[in-house]
Protein backbone atom coordinates (compact mmCIF):
# COMPACT_ATOMS: atom_id res chain seq x y z
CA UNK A 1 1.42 8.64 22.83
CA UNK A 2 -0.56 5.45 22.40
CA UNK A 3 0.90 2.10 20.90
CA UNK A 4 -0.81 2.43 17.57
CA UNK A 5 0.70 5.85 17.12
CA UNK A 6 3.92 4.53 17.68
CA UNK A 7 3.44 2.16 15.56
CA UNK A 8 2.58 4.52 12.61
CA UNK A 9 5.34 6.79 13.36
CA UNK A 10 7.25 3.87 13.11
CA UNK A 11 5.70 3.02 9.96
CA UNK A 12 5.88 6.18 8.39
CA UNK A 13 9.57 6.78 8.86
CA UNK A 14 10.88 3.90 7.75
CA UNK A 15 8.60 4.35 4.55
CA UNK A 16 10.06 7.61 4.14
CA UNK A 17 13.64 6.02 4.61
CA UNK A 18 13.71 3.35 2.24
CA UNK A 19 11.83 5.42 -0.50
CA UNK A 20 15.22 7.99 -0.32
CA UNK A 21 17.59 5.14 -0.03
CA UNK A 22 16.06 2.44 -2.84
CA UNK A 23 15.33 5.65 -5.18
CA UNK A 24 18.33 6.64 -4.92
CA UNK A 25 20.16 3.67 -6.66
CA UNK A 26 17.10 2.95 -9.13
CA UNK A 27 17.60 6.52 -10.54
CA UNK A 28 20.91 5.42 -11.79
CA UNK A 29 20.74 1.44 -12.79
CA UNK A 30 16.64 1.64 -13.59
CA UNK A 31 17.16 3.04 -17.43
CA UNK A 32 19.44 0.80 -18.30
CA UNK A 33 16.98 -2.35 -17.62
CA UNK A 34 14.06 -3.62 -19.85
CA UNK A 35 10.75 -2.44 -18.73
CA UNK A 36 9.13 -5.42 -17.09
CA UNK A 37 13.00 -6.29 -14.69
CA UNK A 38 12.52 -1.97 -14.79
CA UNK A 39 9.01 -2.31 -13.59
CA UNK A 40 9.24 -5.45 -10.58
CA UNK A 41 12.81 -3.54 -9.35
CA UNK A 42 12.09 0.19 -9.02
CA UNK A 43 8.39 -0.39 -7.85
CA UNK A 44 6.86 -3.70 -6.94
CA UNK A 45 9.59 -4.68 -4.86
CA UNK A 46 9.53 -1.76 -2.70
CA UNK A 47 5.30 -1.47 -3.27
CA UNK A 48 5.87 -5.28 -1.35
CA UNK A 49 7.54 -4.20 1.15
CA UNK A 50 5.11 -0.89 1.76
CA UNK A 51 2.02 -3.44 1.93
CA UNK A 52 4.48 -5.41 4.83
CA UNK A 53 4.88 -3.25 6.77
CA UNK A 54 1.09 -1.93 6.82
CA UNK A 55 0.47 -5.28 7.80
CA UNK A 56 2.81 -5.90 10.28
CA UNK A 57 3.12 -2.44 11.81
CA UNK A 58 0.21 -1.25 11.84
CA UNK A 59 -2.09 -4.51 11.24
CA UNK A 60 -3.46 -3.70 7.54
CA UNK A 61 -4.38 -6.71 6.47
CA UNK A 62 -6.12 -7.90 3.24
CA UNK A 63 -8.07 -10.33 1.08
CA UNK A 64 -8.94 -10.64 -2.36
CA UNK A 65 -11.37 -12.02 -4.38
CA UNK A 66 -11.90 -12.45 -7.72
CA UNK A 67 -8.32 -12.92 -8.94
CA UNK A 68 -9.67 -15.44 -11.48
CA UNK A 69 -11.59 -12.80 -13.25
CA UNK A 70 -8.36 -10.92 -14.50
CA UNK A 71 -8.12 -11.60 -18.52
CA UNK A 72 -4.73 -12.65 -20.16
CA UNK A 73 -4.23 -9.57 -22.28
CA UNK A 74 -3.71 -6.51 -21.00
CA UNK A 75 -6.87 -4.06 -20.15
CA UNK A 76 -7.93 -0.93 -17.97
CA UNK A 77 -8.03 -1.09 -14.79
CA UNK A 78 -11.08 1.19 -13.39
CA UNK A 79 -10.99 1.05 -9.52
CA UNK A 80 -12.44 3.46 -6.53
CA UNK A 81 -9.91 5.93 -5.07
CA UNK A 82 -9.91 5.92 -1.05
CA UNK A 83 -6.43 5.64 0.10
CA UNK A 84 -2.60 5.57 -0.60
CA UNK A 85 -3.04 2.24 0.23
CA UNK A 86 -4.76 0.69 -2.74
CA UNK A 87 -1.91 2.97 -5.26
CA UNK A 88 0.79 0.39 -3.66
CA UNK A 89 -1.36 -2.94 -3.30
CA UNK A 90 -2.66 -2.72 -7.54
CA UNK A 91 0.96 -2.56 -8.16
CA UNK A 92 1.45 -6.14 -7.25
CA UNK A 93 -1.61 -7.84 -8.76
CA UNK A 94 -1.96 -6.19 -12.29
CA UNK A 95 1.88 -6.90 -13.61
CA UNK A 96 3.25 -4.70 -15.32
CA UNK A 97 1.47 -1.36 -15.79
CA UNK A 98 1.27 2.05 -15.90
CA UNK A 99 -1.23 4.61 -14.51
CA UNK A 100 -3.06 8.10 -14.14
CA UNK A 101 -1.08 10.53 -12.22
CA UNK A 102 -1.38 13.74 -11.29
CA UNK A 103 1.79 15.90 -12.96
CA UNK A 104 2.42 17.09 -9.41
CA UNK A 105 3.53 13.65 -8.22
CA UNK A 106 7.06 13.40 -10.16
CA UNK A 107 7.65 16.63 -8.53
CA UNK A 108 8.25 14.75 -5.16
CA UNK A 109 11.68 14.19 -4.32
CA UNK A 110 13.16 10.95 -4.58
CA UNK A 111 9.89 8.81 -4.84
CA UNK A 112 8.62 10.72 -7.57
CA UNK A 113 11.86 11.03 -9.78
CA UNK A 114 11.90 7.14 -9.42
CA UNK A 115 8.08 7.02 -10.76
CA UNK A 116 9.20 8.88 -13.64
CA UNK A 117 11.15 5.36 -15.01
CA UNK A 118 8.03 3.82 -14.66
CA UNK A 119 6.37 5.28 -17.98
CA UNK A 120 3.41 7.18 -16.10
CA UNK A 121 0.43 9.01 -18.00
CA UNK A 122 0.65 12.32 -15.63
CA UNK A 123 -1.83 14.98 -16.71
CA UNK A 124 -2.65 18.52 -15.46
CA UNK A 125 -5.65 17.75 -13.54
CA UNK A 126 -6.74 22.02 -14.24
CA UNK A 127 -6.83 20.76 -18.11
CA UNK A 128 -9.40 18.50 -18.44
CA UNK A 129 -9.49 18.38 -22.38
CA UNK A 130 -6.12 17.84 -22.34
CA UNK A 131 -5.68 15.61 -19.97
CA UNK A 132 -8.30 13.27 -21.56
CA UNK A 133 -6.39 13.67 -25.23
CA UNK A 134 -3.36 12.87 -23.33
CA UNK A 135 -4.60 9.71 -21.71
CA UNK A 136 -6.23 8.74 -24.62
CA UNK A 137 -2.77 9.20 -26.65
CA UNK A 138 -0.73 7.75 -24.07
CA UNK A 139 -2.70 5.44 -22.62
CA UNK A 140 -3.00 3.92 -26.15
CA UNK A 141 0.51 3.44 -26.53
CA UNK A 142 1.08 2.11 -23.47
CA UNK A 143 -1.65 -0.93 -24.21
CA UNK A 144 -0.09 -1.73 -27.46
CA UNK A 145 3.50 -1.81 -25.31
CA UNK A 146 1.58 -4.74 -23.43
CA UNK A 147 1.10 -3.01 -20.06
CA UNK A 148 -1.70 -2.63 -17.78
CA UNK A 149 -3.12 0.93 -17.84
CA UNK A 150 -4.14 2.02 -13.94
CA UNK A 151 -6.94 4.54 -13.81
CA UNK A 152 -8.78 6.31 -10.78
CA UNK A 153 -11.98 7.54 -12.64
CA UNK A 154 -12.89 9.50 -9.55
CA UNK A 155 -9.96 12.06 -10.15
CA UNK A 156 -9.00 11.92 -6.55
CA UNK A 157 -9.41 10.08 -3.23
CA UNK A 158 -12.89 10.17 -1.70
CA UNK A 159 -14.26 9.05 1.50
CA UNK A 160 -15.77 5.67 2.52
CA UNK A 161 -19.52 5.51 1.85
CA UNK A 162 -19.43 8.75 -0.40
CA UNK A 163 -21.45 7.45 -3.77
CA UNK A 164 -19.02 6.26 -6.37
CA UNK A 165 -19.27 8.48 -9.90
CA UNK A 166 -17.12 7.35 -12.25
CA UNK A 167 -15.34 9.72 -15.40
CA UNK A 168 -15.26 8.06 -18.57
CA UNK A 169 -12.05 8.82 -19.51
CA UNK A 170 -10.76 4.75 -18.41
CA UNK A 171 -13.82 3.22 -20.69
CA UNK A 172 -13.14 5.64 -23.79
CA UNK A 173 -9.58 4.03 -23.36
CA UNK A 174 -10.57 0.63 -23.34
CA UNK A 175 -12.78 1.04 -26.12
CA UNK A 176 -10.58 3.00 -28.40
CA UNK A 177 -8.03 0.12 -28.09
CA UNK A 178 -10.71 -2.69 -28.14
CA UNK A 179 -9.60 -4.12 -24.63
CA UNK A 180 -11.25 -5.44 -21.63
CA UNK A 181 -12.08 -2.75 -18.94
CA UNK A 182 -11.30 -5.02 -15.10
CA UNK A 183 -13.34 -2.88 -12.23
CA UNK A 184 -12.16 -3.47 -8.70
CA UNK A 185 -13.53 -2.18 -5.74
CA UNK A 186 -12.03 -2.19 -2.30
CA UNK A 187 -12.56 -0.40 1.42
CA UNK A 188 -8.83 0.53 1.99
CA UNK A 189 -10.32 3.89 3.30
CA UNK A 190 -11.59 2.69 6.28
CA UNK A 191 -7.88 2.01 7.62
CA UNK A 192 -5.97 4.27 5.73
CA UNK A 193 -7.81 7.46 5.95
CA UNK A 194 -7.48 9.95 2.88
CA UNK A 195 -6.58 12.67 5.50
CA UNK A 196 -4.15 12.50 7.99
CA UNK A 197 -1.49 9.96 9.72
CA UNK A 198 -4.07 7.96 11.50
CA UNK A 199 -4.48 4.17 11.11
CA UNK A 200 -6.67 1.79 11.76
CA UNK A 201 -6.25 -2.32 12.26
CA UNK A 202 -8.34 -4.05 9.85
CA UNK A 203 -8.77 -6.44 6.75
CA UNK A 204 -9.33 -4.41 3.28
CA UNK A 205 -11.27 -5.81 1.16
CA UNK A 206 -10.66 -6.19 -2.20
CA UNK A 207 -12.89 -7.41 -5.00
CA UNK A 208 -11.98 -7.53 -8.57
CA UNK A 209 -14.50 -7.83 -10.95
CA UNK A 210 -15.98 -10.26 -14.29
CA UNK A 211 -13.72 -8.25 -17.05
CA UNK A 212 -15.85 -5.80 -19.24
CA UNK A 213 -15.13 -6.33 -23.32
CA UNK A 214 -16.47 -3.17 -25.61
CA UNK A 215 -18.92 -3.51 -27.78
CA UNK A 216 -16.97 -0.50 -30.26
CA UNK A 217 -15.45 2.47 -30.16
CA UNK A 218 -18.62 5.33 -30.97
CA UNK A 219 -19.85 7.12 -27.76
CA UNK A 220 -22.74 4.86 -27.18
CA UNK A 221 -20.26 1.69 -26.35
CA UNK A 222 -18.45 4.02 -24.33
CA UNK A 223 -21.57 4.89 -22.35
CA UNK A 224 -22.59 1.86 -22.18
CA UNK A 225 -19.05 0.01 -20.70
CA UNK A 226 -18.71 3.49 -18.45
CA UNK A 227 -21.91 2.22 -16.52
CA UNK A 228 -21.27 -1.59 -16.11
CA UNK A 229 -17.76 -0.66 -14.51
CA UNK A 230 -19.43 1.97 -12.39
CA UNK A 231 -22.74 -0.44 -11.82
CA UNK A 232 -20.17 -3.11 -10.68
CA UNK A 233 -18.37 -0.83 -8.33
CA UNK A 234 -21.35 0.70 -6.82
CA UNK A 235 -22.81 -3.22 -6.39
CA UNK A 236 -19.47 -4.17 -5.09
CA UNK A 237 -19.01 -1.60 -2.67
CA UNK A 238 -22.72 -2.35 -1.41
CA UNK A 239 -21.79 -5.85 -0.69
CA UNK A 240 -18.61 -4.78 1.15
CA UNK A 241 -20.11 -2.39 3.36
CA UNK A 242 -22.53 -5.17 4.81
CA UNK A 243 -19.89 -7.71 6.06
């Protein structure tokens, strides 16, 4: 076995490990706090140690740019889907929020009985009118609670230099609540692989982009703030594949 295997074995089991032993406590004390202390306890803390040991384990790095860019109030976050690793790293920059999950997730033991404090939109992925009602209900409410609304408009993880097409379900949000849509792009992909335990050293790179304010809320603004956040993504991604 070579020394970066090692190193992701070691990675991976004490990620396992401290997901059963920090859920475990969470489940019990995590309802009884407000939900920002709820939010920076059950998940950002342990999201910050996750990102730690990527780094220091197995030598996933990262830099970000554009951190300047993110508005005051509360918006949608629309970002590419390549790895686990990105789910964990948003966690820590857009504070506090919420996302788009798939139902399946609160199924998992432990971890995902611990996400379930943490006031996720999960949606049948097999129902897509429902699942867009759902977002649009939920997501609303969780805006006008003052959190940060996490949304994958790719519907699942897809592979580095695959073209990047964007649902519109995140923009219909933003524009049915009237706030800025924040696009981020990133290349965590090419060092934590969508399939499989294998890991590669490297720096992700993470670019977040000029907030996007709607114009209304009929179909044409949606269209029209849809295609600047996937434009931007698309440009983004460009730019990161040539460094």
């Amino acid at each position: 076995m070579s020394l970066m295997a090692l190193r992701v074995t070691l990675f991976y089991l004490i990620l396992s490990t401290t997901a059963v032993l920090w859920s475990i406590p969470m489940l019990l004390i995590g309802p009884l706090m407000p939900y920002r202390m709820r939010f920076n306890v059950v998940l950002v803390w342990w999201c910050r140690m996750a990102i730690w040991l990527a780094k220091h384990l197995v030598g996933i790095n990262y830099r970000v740019t554009g951190l300047e860019n993110i508005p005051g109030q509360p918006g949608v976050i629309v970002a590419n889907h390549q790895s686990t690793w990105e789910t964990f790293f948003l966690q820590l920059i857009f504070k506090p929020q919420t996302q788009l999950i798939k139902k399946e997730l609160l199924y998992v033991p432990f971890f995902g009985w611990a996400f379930a404090l943490l006031k996720p939109i999960a949606i049948n992925r097999s129902k897509a009118r429902s699942s867009l009602q759902q977002l649009n209900r939920i997501g609303g409410q969780r805006l006008r609670e003052g959190l940060w609304v996490l949304v994958f408009p790719e519907g699942t993880r897809v592979e580095p230099g695959q073209p990047i097409r964007f649902s519109r379900g995140g923009a219909a949000l933003a524009c049915a609540n009237n706030v800025p849509i924040v696009p981020v792009a990133h290349n965590a992909g090419e060092f934590w692989p969508r399939k499989g335990w294998g890991k590669r050293a490297g720096t992700v790179q993470i670019h977040i982009g000029p907030a996007i304010h709607p114009a209304g809320s009929d179909p044409r603004s949606i269209v029209e703030a849809h295609k600047q956040a996937e434009a931007w993504v698309q440009q983004a991604m460009l730019e990161i594949q040539q460094r």
